[in-house]
Protein backbone atom coordinates (compact mmCIF):
# COMPACT_ATOMS: atom_id res chain seq x y z
CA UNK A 1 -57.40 -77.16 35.24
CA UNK A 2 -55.47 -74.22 33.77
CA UNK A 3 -52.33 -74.49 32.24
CA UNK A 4 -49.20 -73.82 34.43
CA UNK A 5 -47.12 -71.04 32.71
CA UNK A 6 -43.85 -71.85 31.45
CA UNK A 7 -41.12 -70.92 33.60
CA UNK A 8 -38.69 -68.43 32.04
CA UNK A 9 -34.99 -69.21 32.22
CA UNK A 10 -32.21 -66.19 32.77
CA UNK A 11 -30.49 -65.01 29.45
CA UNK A 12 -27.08 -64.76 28.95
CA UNK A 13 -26.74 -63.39 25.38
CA UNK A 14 -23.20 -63.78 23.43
CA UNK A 15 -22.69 -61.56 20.60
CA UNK A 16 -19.27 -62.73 18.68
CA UNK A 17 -17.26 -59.88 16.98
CA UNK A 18 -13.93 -59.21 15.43
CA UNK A 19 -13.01 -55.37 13.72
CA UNK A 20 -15.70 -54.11 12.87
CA UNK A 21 -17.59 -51.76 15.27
CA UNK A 22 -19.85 -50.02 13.37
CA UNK A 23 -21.67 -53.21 12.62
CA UNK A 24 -21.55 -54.09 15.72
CA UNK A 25 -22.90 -50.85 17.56
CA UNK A 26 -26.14 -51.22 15.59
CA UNK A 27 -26.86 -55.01 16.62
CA UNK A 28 -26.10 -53.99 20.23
CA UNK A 29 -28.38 -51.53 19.56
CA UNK A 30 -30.86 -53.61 18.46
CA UNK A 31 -30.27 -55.68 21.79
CA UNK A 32 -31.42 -52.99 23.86
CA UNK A 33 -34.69 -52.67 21.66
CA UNK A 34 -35.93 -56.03 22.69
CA UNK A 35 -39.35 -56.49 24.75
CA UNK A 36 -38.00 -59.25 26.60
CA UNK A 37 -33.98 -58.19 27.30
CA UNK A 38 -31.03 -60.85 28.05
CA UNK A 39 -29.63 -60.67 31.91
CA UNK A 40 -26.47 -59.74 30.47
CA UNK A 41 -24.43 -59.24 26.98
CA UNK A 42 -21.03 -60.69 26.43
CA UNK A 43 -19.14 -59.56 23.50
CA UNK A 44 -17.48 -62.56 22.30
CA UNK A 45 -13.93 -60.44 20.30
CA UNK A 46 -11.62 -62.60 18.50
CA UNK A 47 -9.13 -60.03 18.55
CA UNK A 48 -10.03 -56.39 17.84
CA UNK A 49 -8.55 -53.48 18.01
CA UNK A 50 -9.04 -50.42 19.99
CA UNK A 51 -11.86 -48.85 17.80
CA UNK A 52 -14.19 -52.13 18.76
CA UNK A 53 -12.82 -51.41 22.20
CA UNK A 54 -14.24 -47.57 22.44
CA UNK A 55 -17.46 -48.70 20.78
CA UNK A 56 -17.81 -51.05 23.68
CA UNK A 57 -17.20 -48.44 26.33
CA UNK A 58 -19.54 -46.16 24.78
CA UNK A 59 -22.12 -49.03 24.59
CA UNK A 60 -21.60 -50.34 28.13
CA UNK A 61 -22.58 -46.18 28.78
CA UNK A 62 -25.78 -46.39 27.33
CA UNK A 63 -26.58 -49.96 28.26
CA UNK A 64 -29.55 -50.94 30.62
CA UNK A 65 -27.89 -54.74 31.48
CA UNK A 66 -24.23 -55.60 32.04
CA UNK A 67 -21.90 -55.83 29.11
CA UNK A 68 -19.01 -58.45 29.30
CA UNK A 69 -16.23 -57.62 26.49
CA UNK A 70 -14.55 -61.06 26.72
CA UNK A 71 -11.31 -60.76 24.63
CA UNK A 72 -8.00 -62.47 23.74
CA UNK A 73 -5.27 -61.53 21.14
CA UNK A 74 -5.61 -61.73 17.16
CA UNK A 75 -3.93 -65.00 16.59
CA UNK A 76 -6.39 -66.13 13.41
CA UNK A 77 -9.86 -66.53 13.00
CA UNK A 78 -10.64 -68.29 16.25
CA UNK A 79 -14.33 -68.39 16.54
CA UNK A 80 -14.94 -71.48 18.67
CA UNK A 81 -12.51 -70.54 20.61
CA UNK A 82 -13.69 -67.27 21.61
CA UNK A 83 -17.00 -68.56 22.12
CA UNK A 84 -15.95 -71.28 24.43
CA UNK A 85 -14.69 -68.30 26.75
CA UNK A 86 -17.59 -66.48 26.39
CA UNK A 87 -19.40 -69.58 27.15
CA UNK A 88 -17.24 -70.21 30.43
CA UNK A 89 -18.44 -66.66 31.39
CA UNK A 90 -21.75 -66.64 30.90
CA UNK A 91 -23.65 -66.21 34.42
CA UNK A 92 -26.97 -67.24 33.38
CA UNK A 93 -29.13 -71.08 32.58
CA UNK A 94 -29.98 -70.17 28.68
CA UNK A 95 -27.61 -69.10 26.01
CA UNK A 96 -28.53 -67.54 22.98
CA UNK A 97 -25.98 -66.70 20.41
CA UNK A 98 -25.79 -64.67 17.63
CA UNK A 99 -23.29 -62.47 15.52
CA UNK A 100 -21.88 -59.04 15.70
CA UNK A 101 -23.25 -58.48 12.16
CA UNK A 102 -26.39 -59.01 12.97
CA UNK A 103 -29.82 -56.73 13.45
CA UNK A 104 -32.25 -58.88 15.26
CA UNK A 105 -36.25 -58.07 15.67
CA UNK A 106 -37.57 -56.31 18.80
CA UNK A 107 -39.19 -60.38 19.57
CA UNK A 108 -36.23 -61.87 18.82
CA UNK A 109 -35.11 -62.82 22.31
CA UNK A 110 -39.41 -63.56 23.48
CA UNK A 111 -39.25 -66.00 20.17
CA UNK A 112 -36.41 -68.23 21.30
CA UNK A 113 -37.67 -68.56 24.26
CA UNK A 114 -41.04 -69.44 23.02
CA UNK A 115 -39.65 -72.31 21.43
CA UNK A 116 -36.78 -73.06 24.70
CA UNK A 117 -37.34 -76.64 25.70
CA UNK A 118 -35.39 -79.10 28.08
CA UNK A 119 -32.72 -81.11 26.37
CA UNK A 120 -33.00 -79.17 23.45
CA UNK A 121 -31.43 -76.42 21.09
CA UNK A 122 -32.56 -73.81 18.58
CA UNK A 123 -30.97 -73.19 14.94
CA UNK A 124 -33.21 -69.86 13.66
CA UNK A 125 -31.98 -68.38 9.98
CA UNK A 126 -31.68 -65.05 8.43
CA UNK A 127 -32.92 -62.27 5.96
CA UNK A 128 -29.71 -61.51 3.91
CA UNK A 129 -29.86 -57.47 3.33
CA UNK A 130 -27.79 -56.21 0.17
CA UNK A 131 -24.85 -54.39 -0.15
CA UNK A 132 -26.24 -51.10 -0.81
CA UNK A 133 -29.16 -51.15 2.03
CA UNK A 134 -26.26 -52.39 4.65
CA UNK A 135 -24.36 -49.45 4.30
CA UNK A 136 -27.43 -47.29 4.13
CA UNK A 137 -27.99 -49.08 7.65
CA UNK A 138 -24.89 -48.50 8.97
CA UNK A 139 -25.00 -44.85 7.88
CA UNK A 140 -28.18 -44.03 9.96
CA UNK A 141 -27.43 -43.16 13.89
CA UNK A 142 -30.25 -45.73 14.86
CA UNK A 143 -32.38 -48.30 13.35
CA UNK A 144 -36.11 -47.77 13.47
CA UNK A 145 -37.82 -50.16 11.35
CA UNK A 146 -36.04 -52.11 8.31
CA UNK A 147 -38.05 -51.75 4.77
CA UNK A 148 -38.94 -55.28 3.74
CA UNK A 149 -39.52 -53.87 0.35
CA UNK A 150 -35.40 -53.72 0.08
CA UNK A 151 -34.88 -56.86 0.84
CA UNK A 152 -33.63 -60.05 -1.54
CA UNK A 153 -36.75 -61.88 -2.75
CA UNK A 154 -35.26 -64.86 -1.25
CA UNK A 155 -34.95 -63.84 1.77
CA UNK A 156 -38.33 -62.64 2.47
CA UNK A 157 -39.68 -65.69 3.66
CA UNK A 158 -37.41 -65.86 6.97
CA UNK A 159 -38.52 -61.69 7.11
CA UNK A 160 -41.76 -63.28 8.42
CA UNK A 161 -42.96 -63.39 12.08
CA UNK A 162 -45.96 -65.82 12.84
CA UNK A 163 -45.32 -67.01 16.06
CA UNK A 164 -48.29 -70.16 15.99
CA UNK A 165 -46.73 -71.49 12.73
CA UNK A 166 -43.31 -70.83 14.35
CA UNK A 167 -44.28 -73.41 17.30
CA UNK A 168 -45.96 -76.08 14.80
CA UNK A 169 -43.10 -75.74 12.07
CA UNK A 170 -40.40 -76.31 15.23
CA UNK A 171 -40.14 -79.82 14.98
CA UNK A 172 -41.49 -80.72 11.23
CA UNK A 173 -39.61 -78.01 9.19
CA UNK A 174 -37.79 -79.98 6.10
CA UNK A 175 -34.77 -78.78 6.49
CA UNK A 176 -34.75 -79.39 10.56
CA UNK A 177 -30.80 -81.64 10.35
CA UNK A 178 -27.79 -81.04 12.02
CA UNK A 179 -26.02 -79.72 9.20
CA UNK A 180 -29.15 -76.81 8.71
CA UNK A 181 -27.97 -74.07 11.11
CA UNK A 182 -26.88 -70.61 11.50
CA UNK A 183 -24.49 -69.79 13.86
CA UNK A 184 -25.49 -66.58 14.00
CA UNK A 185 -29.05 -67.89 15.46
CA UNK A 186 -28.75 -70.25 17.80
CA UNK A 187 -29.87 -70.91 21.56
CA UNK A 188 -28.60 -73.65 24.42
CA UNK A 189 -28.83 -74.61 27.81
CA UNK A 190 -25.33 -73.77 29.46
CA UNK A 191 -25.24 -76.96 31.13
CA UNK A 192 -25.62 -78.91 28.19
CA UNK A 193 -22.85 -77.24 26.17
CA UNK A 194 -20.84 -77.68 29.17
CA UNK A 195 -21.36 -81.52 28.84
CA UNK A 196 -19.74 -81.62 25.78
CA UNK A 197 -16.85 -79.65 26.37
CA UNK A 198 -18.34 -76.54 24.16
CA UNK A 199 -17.00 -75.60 20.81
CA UNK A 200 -14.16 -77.69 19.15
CA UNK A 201 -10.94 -75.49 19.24
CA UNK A 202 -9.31 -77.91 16.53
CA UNK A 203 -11.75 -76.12 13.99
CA UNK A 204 -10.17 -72.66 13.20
CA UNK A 205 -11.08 -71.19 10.52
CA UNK A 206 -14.14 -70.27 8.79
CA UNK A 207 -16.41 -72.73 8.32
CA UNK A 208 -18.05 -76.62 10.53
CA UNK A 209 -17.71 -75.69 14.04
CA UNK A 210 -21.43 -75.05 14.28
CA UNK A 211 -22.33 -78.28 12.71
CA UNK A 212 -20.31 -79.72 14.53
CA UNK A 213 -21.34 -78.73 18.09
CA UNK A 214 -25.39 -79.72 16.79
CA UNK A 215 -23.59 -82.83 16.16
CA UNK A 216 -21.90 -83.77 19.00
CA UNK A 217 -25.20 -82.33 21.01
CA UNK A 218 -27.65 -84.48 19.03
CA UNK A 219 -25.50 -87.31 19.61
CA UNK A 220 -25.66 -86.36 23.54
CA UNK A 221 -29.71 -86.74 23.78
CA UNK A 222 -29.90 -82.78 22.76
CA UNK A 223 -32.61 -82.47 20.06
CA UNK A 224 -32.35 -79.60 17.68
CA UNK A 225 -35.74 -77.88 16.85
CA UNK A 226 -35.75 -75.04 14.49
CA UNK A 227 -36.89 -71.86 14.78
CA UNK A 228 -38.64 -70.75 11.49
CA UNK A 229 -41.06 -67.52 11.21
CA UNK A 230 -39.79 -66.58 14.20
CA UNK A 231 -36.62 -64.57 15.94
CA UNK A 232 -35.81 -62.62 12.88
CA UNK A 233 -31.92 -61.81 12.06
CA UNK A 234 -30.87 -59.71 9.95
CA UNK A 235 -27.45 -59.93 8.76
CA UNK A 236 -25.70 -57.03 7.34
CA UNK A 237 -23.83 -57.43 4.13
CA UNK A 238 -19.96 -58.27 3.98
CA UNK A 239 -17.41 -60.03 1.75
CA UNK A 240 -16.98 -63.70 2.32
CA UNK A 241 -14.85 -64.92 4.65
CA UNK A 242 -11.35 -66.99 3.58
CA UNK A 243 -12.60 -71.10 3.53
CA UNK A 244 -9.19 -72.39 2.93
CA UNK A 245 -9.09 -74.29 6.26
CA UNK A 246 -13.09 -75.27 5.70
CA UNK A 247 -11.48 -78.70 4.00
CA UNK A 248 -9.74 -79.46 7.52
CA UNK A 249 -12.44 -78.35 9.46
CA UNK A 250 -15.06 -80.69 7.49
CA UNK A 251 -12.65 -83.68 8.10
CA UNK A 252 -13.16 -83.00 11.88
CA UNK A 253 -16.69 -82.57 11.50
CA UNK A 254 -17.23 -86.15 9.36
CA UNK A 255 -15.01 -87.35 12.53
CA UNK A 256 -17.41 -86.58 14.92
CA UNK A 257 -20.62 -88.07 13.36
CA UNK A 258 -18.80 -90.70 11.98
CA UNK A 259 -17.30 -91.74 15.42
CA UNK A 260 -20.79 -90.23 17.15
CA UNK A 261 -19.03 -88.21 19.61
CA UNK A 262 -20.14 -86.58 22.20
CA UNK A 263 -17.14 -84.62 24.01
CA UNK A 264 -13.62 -83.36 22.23
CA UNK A 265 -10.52 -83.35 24.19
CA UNK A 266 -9.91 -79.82 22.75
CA UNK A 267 -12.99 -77.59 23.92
CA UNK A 268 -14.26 -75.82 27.26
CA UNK A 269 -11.86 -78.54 29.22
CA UNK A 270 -8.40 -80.11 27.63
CA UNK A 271 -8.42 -83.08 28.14
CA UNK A 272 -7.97 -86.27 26.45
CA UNK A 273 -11.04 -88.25 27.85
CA UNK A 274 -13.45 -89.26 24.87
CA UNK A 275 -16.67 -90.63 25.79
């Protein structure tokens, strides 16, 4: 008997962003390259200003799927929080999220869903590109192909696409724990972020509030499988971001695997139910 095909699940894609459009322009960009595209794009902003805003017009112009600029004011770096509207928004059964400083691969979109599996997630990684080649990127008015031969030696191992070791390597990779992820290379089910009330809004700040999610989703019946040789990112260069709340933020994060929590009263929904 042949095998039944898998069915493929609708795409809502969230790209988070904050100041800095020109980055952002080229992994839109790189959106509409893909051979499989999302159903829709929502621009997750934590608070730009009116340059990311005329980037986004002129995108939405040239895109061939909906763009969703979901917005709210510049209080502070407040990632999960953006996301968690973004989240709320999203029309469509899979999620995959990534970051406005990020190229991805023409397969990156096919790849995740490759590996897309009921009651499960996806944590991918990234090729870090150098200073110097980032701003030769973001000099060039498109991206055709990126030259491997300017990339970090140690990032040239997640450079590498080989989709059947990608599938064997998703559940056996070494460093497959909740604490190994990327934000900037993840995938969900809607519904099962919704079950756990989405991002933690207590965590502002750089730094935990993807760990933490995987956490609280593990701890749900969520397993997290991990996309390796597969969906390549690319993340363009900048200076680090501030970590002085990351000592707060990894309090709440020991919290929640501590406690094994599964919902926070300060996510999607606020509420003060825990259970």
């Amino acid at each position: 008997m042949a095998e039944m095909s898998k069915e493929i699940p609708t795409i809502s894609l969230i790209v988070s962003t904050y100041n800095w459009p020109a980055a952002l322009e080229k992994c839109i960009q790189s959106i509409f390259k893909q051979t499989h595209l999302p159903d829709e794009i929502l621009i997750a902003d934590d608070g730009s200003g009116d340059a990311t805003q005329e980037t986004i017009k002129q995108l939405k112009k040239d895109s061939p799927i909906p763009i969703v600029h979901v917005w709210h004011p510049d209080n502070g770096f407040r990632l999960s929080a953006i996301r968690n509207k973004a989240i709320v928004q999203a029309q469509y059964d899979y999620i995959i999220q990534i970051d406005g400083d990020i190229i991805i691969d023409k397969e990156f979109i096919k790849d995740h869903l490759a590996l897309s599996q009921k009651d499960t997630f996806l944590c991918g990684s990234r090729v870090l590109l150098s200073q110097a080649y980032s701003a030769q990127l973001l000099n060039q008015p498109a991206i055709e192909k990126l030259n491997k031969l300017k990339f970090p030696l140690g990032s040239v191992l997640n450079s590498l696409r080989i989709p059947f070791l990608s599938k064997i390597m998703a559940d056996r990779y070494k460093k497959n724990k909740p604490r190994a992820l990327r934000g900037c290379n993840m995938s969900f089910w809607k519904k099962d972020l919704i079950n756990v009330n989405g991002y933690n809004e207590s965590i502002q700040g750089w730094g935990s509030e993807d760990a933490e999610l995987a956490i609280r989703l593990i701890n749900n019946g969520i397993k997290k499988r991990f996309l390796k040789f597969g969906a390549i990112a690319y993340h363009i260069f900048h200076k680090e971001n501030n970590k002085e709340n990351l000592p707060e933020n990894e309090t709440i994060l020991f919290t929640s695997n501590r406690d094994n929590l599964r919902w926070i009263a300060n996510g999607i929904k606020k509420t003060k139910l825990f259970y």
